[in-house]
PDB file of N, CA and C in Angstrom:
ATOM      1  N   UNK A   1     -12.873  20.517  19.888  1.00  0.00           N
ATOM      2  CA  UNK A   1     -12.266  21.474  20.783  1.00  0.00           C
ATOM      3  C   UNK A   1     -11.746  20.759  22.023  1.00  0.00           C
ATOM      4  N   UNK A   2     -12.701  19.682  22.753  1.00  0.00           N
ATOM      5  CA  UNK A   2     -12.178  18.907  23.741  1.00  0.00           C
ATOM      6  C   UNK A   2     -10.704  18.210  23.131  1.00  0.00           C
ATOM      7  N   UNK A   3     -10.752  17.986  22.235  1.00  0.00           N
ATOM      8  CA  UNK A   3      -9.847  16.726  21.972  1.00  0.00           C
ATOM      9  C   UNK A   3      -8.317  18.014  21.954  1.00  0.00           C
ATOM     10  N   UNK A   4      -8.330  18.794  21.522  1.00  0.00           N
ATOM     11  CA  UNK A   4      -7.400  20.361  21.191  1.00  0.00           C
ATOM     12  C   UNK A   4      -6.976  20.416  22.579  1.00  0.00           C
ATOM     13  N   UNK A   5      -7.907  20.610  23.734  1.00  0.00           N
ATOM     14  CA  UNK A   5      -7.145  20.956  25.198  1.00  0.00           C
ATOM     15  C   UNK A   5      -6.778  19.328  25.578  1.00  0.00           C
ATOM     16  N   UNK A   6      -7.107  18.584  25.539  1.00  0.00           N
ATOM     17  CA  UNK A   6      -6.794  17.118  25.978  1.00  0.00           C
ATOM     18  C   UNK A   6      -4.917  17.202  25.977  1.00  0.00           C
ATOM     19  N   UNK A   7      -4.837  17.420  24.011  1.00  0.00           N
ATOM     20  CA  UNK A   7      -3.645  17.158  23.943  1.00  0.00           C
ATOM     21  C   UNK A   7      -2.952  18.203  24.332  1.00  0.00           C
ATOM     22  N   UNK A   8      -2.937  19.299  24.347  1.00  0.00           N
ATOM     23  CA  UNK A   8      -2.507  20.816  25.119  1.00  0.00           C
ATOM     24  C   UNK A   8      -2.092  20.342  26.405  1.00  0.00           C
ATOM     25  N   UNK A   9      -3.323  20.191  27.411  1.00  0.00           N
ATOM     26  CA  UNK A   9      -2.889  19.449  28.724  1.00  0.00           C
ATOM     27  C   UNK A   9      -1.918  18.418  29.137  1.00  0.00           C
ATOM     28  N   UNK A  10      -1.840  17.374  28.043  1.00  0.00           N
ATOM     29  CA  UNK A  10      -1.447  16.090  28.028  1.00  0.00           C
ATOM     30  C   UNK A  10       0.270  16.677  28.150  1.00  0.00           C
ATOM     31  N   UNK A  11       0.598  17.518  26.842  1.00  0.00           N
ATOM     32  CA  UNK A  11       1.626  18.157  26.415  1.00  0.00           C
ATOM     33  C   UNK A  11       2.182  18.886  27.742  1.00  0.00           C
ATOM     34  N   UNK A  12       1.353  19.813  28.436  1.00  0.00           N
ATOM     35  CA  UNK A  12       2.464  21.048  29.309  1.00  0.00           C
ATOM     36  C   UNK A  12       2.222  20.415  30.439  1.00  0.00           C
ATOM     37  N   UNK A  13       1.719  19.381  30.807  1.00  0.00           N
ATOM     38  CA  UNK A  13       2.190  18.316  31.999  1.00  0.00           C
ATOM     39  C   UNK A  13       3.176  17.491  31.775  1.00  0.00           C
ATOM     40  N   UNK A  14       3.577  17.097  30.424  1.00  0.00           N
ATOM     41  CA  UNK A  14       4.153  15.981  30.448  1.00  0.00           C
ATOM     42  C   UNK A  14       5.784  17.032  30.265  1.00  0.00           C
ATOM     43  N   UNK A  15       5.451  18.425  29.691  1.00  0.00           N
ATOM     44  CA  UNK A  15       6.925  19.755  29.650  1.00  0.00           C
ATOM     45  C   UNK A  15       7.080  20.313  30.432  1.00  0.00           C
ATOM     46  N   UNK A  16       6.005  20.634  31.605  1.00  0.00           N
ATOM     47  CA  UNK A  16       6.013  21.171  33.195  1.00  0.00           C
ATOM     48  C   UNK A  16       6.574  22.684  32.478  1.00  0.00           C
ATOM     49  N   UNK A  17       6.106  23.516  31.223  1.00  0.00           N
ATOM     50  CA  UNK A  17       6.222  24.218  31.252  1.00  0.00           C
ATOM     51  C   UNK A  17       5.546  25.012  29.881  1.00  0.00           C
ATOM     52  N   UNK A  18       5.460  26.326  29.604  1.00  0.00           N
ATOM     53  CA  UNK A  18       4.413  26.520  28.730  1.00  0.00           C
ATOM     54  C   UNK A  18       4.796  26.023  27.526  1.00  0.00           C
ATOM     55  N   UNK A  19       4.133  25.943  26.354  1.00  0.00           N
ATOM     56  CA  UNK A  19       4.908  25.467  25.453  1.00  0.00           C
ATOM     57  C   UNK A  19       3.385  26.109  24.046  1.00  0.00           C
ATOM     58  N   UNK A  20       4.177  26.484  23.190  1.00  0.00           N
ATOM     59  CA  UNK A  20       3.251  26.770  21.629  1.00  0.00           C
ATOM     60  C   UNK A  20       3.394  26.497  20.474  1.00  0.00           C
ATOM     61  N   UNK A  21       1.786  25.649  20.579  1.00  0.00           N
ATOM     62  CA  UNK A  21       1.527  24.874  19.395  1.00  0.00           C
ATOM     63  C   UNK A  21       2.313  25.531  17.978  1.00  0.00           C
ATOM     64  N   UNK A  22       2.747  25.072  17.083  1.00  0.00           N
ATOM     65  CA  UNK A  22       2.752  25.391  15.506  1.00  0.00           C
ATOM     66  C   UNK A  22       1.995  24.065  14.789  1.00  0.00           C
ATOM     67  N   UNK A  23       1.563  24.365  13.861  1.00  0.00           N
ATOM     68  CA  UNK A  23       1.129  23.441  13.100  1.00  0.00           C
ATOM     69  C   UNK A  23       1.959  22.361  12.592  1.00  0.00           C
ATOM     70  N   UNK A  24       3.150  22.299  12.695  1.00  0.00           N
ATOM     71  CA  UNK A  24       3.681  21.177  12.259  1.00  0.00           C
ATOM     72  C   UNK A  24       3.836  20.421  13.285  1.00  0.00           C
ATOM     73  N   UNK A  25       4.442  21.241  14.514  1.00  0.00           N
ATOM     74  CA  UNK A  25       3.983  20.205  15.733  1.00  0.00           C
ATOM     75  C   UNK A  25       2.789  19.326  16.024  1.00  0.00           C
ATOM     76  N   UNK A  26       1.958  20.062  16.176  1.00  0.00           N
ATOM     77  CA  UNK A  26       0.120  19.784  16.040  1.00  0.00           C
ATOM     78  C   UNK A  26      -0.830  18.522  15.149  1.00  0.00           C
ATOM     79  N   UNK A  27       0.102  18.952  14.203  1.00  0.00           N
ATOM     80  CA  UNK A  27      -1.132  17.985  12.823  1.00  0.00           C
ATOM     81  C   UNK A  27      -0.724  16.592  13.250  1.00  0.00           C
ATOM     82  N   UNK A  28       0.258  16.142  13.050  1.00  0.00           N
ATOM     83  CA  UNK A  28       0.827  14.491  13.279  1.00  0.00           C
ATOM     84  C   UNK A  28       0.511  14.093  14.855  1.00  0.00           C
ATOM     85  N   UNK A  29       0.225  14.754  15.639  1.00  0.00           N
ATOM     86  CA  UNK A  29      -0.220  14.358  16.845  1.00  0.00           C
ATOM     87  C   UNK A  29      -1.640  14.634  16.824  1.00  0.00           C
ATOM     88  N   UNK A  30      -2.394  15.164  15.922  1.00  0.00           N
ATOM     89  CA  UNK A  30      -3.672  15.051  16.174  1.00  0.00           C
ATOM     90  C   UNK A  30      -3.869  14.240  14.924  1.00  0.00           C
ATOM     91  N   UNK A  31      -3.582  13.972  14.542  1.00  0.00           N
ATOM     92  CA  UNK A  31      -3.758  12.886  13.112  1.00  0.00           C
ATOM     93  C   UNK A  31      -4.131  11.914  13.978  1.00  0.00           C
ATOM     94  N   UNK A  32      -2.721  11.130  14.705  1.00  0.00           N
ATOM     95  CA  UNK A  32      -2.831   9.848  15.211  1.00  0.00           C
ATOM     96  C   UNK A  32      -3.795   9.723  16.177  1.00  0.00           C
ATOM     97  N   UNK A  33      -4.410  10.927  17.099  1.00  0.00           N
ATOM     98  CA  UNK A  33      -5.504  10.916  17.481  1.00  0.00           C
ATOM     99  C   UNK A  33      -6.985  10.776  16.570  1.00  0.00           C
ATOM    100  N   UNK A  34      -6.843  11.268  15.661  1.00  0.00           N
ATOM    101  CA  UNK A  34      -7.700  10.925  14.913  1.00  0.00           C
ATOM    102  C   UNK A  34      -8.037   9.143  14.426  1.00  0.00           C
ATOM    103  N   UNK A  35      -6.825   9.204  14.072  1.00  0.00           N
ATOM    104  CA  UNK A  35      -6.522   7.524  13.693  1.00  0.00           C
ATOM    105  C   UNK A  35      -7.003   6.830  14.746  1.00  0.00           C
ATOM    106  N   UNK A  36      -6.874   7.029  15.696  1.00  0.00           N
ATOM    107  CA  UNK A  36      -6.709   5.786  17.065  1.00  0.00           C
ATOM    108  C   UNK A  36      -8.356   6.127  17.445  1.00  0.00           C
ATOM    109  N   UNK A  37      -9.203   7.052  17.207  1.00  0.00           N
ATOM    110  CA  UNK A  37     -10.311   7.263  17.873  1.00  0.00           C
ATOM    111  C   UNK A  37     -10.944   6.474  16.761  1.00  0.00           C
ATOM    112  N   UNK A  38     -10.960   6.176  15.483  1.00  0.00           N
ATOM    113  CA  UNK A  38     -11.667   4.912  14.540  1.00  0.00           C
ATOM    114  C   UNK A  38     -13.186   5.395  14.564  1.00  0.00           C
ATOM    115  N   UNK A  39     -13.061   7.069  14.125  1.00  0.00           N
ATOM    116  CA  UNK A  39     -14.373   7.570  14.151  1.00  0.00           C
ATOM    117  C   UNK A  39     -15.280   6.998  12.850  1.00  0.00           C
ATOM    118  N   UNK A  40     -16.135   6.010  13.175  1.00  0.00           N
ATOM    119  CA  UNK A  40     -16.835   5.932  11.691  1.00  0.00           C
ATOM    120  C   UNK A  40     -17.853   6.995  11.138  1.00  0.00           C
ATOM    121  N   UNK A  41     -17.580   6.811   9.706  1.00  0.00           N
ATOM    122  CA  UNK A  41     -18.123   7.779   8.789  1.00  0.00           C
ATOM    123  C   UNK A  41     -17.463   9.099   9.028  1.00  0.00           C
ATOM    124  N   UNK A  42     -16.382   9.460   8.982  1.00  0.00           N
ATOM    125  CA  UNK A  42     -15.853  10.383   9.304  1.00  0.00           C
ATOM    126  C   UNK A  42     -15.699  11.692   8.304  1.00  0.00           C
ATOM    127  N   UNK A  43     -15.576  11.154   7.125  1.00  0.00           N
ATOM    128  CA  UNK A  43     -16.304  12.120   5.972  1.00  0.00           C
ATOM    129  C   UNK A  43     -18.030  12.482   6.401  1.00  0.00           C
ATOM    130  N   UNK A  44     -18.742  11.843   6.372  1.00  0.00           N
ATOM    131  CA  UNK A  44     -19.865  12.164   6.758  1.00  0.00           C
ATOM    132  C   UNK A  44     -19.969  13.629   8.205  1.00  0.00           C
ATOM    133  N   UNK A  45     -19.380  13.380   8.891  1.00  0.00           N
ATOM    134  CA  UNK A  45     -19.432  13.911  10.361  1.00  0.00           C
ATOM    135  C   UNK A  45     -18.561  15.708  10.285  1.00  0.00           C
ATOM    136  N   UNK A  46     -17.632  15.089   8.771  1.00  0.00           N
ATOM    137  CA  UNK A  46     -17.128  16.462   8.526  1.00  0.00           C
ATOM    138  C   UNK A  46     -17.818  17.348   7.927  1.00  0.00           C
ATOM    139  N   UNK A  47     -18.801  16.724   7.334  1.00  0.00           N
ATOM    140  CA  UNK A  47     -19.644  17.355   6.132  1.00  0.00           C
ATOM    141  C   UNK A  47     -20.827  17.657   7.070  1.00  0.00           C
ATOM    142  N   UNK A  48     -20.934  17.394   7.601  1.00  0.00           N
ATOM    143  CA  UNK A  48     -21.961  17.703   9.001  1.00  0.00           C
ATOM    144  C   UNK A  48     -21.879  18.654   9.720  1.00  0.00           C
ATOM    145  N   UNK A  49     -20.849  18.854  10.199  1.00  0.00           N
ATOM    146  CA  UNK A  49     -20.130  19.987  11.142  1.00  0.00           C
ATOM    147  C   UNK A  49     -20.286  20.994   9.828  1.00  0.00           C
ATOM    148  N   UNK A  50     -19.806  21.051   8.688  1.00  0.00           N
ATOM    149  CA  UNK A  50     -19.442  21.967   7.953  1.00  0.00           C
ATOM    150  C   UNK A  50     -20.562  23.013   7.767  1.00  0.00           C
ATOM    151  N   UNK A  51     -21.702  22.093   7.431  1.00  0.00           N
ATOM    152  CA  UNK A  51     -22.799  22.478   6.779  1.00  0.00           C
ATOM    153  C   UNK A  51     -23.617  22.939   7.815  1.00  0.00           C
ATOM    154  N   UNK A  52     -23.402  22.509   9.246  1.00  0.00           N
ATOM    155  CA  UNK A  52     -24.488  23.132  10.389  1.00  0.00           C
ATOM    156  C   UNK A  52     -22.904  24.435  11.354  1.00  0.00           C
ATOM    157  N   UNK A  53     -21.859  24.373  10.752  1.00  0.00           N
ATOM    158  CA  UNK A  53     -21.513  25.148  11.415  1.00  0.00           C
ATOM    159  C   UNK A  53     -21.621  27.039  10.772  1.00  0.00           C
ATOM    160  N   UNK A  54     -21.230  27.713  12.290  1.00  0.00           N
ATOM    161  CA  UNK A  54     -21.902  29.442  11.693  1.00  0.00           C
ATOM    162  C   UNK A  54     -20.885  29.843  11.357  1.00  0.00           C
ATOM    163  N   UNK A  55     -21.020  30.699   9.939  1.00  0.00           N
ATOM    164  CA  UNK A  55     -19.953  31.293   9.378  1.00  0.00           C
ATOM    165  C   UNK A  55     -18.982  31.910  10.352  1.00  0.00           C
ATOM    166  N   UNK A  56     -19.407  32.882  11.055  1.00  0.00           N
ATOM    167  CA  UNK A  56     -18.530  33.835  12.297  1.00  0.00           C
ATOM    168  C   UNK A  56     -17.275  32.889  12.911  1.00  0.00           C
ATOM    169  N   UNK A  57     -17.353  31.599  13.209  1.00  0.00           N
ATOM    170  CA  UNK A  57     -16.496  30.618  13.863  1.00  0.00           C
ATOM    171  C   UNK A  57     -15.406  30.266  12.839  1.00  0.00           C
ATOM    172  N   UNK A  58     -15.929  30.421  11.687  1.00  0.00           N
ATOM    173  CA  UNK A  58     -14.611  29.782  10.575  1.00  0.00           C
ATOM    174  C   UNK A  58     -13.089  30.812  10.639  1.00  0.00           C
ATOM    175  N   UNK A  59     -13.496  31.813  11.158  1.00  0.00           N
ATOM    176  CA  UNK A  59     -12.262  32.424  11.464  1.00  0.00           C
ATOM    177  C   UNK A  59     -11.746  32.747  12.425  1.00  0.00           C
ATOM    178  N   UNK A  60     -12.212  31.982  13.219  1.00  0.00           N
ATOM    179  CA  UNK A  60     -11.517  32.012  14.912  1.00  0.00           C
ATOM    180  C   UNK A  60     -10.746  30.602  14.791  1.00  0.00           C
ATOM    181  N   UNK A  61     -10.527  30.699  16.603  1.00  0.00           N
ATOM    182  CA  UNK A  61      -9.914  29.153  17.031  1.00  0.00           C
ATOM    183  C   UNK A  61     -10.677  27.826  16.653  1.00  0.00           C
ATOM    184  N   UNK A  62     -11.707  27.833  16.601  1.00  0.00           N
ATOM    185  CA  UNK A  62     -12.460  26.832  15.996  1.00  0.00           C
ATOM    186  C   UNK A  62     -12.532  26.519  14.800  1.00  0.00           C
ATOM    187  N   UNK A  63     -12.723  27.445  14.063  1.00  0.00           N
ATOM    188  CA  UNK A  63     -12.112  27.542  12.149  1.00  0.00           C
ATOM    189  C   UNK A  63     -11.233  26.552  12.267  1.00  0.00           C
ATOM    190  N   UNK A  64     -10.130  27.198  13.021  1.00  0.00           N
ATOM    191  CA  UNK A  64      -8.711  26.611  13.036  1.00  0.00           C
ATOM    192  C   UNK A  64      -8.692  25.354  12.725  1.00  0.00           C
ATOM    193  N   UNK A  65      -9.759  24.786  14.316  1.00  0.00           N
ATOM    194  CA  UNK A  65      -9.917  23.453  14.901  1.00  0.00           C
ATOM    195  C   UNK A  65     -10.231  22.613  13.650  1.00  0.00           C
ATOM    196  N   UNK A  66     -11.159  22.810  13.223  1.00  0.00           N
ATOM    197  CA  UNK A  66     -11.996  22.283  12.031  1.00  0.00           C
ATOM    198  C   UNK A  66     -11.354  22.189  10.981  1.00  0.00           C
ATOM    199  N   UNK A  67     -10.899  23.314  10.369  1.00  0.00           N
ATOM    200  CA  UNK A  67      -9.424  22.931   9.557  1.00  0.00           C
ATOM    201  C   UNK A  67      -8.549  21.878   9.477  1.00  0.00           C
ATOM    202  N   UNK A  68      -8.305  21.887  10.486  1.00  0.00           N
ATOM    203  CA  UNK A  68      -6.850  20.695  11.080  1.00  0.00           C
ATOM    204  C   UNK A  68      -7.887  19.294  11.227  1.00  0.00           C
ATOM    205  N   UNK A  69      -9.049  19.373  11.300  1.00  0.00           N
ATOM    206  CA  UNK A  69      -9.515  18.023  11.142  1.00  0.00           C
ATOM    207  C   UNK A  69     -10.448  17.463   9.796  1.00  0.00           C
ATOM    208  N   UNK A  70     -10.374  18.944   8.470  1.00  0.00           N
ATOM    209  CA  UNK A  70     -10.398  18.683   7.544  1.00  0.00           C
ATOM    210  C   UNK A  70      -9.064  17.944   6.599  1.00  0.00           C
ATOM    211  N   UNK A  71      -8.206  18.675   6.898  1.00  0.00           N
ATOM    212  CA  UNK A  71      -6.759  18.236   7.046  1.00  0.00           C
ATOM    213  C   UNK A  71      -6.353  16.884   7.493  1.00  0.00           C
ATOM    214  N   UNK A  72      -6.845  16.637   8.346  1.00  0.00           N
ATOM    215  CA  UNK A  72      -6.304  15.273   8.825  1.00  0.00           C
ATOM    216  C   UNK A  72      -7.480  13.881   7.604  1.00  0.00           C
ATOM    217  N   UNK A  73      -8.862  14.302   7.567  1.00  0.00           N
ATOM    218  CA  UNK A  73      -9.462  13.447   6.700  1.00  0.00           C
ATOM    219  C   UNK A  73      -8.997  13.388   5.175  1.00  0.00           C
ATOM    220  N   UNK A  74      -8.263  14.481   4.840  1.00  0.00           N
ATOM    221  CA  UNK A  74      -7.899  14.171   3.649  1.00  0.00           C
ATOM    222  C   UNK A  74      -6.574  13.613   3.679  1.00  0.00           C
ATOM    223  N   UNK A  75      -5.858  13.355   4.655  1.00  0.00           N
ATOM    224  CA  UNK A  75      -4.366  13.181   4.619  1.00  0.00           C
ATOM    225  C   UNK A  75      -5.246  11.373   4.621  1.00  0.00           C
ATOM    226  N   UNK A  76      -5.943  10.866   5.467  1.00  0.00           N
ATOM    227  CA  UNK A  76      -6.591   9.833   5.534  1.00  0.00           C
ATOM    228  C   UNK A  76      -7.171   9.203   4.543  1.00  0.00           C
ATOM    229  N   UNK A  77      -7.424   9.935   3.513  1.00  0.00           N
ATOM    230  CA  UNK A  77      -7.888   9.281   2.805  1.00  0.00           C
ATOM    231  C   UNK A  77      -7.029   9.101   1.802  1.00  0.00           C
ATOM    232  N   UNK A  78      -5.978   9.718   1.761  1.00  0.00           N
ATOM    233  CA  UNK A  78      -4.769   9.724   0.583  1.00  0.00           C
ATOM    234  C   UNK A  78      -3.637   8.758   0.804  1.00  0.00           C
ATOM    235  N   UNK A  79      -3.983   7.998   1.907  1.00  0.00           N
ATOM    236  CA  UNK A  79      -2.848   7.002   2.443  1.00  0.00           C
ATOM    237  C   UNK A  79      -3.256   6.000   2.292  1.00  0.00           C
ATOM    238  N   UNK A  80      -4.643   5.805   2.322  1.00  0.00           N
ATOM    239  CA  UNK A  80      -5.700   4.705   2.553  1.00  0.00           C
ATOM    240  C   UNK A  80      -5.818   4.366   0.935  1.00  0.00           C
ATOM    241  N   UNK A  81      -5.611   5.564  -0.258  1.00  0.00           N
ATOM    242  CA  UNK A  81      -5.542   5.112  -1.621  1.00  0.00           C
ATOM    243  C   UNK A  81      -3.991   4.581  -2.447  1.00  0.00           C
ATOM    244  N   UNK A  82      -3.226   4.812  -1.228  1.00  0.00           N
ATOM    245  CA  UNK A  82      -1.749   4.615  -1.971  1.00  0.00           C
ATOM    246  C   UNK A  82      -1.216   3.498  -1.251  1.00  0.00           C
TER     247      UNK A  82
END
């Protein structure tokens, strides 16, 4: 969730004006955040979150969140095999 307002912030300072996310905007800029943070075991940490997180959240903004960084580990691992 920190890392979600980081780049939000980063974004409508750097547009000095409001601006909304879509997912295609979103994923490739949080990918490379993903990439550049060199989280180890990162399958592990997803499967972690998954399994200790509460059902009620999977369909909010956090769902979301979690999504997009299930999303990003599999895009990771499909680049990393080709």
């Amino acid at each position: 969730q920190q890392t979600f307002e980081g780049i939000s912030q980063s974004v409508l300072a750097s547009l000095q004006e409001d601006f909304l996310w879509s997912m295609d905007d979103l994923f490739p800029v949080f990918l490379y955040v993903v990439l550049r943070a060199r989280i180890r075991n990162l399958g592990s940490e997803v499967h972690l979150i998954e399994d200790l997180m509460d059902p009620y959240l999977q369909h909010g903004e956090q769902g979301i969140m979690f999504t997009t960084l299930k999303a990003c580990y599999y895009q990771i691992q499909r680049e990393e095999l080709n």
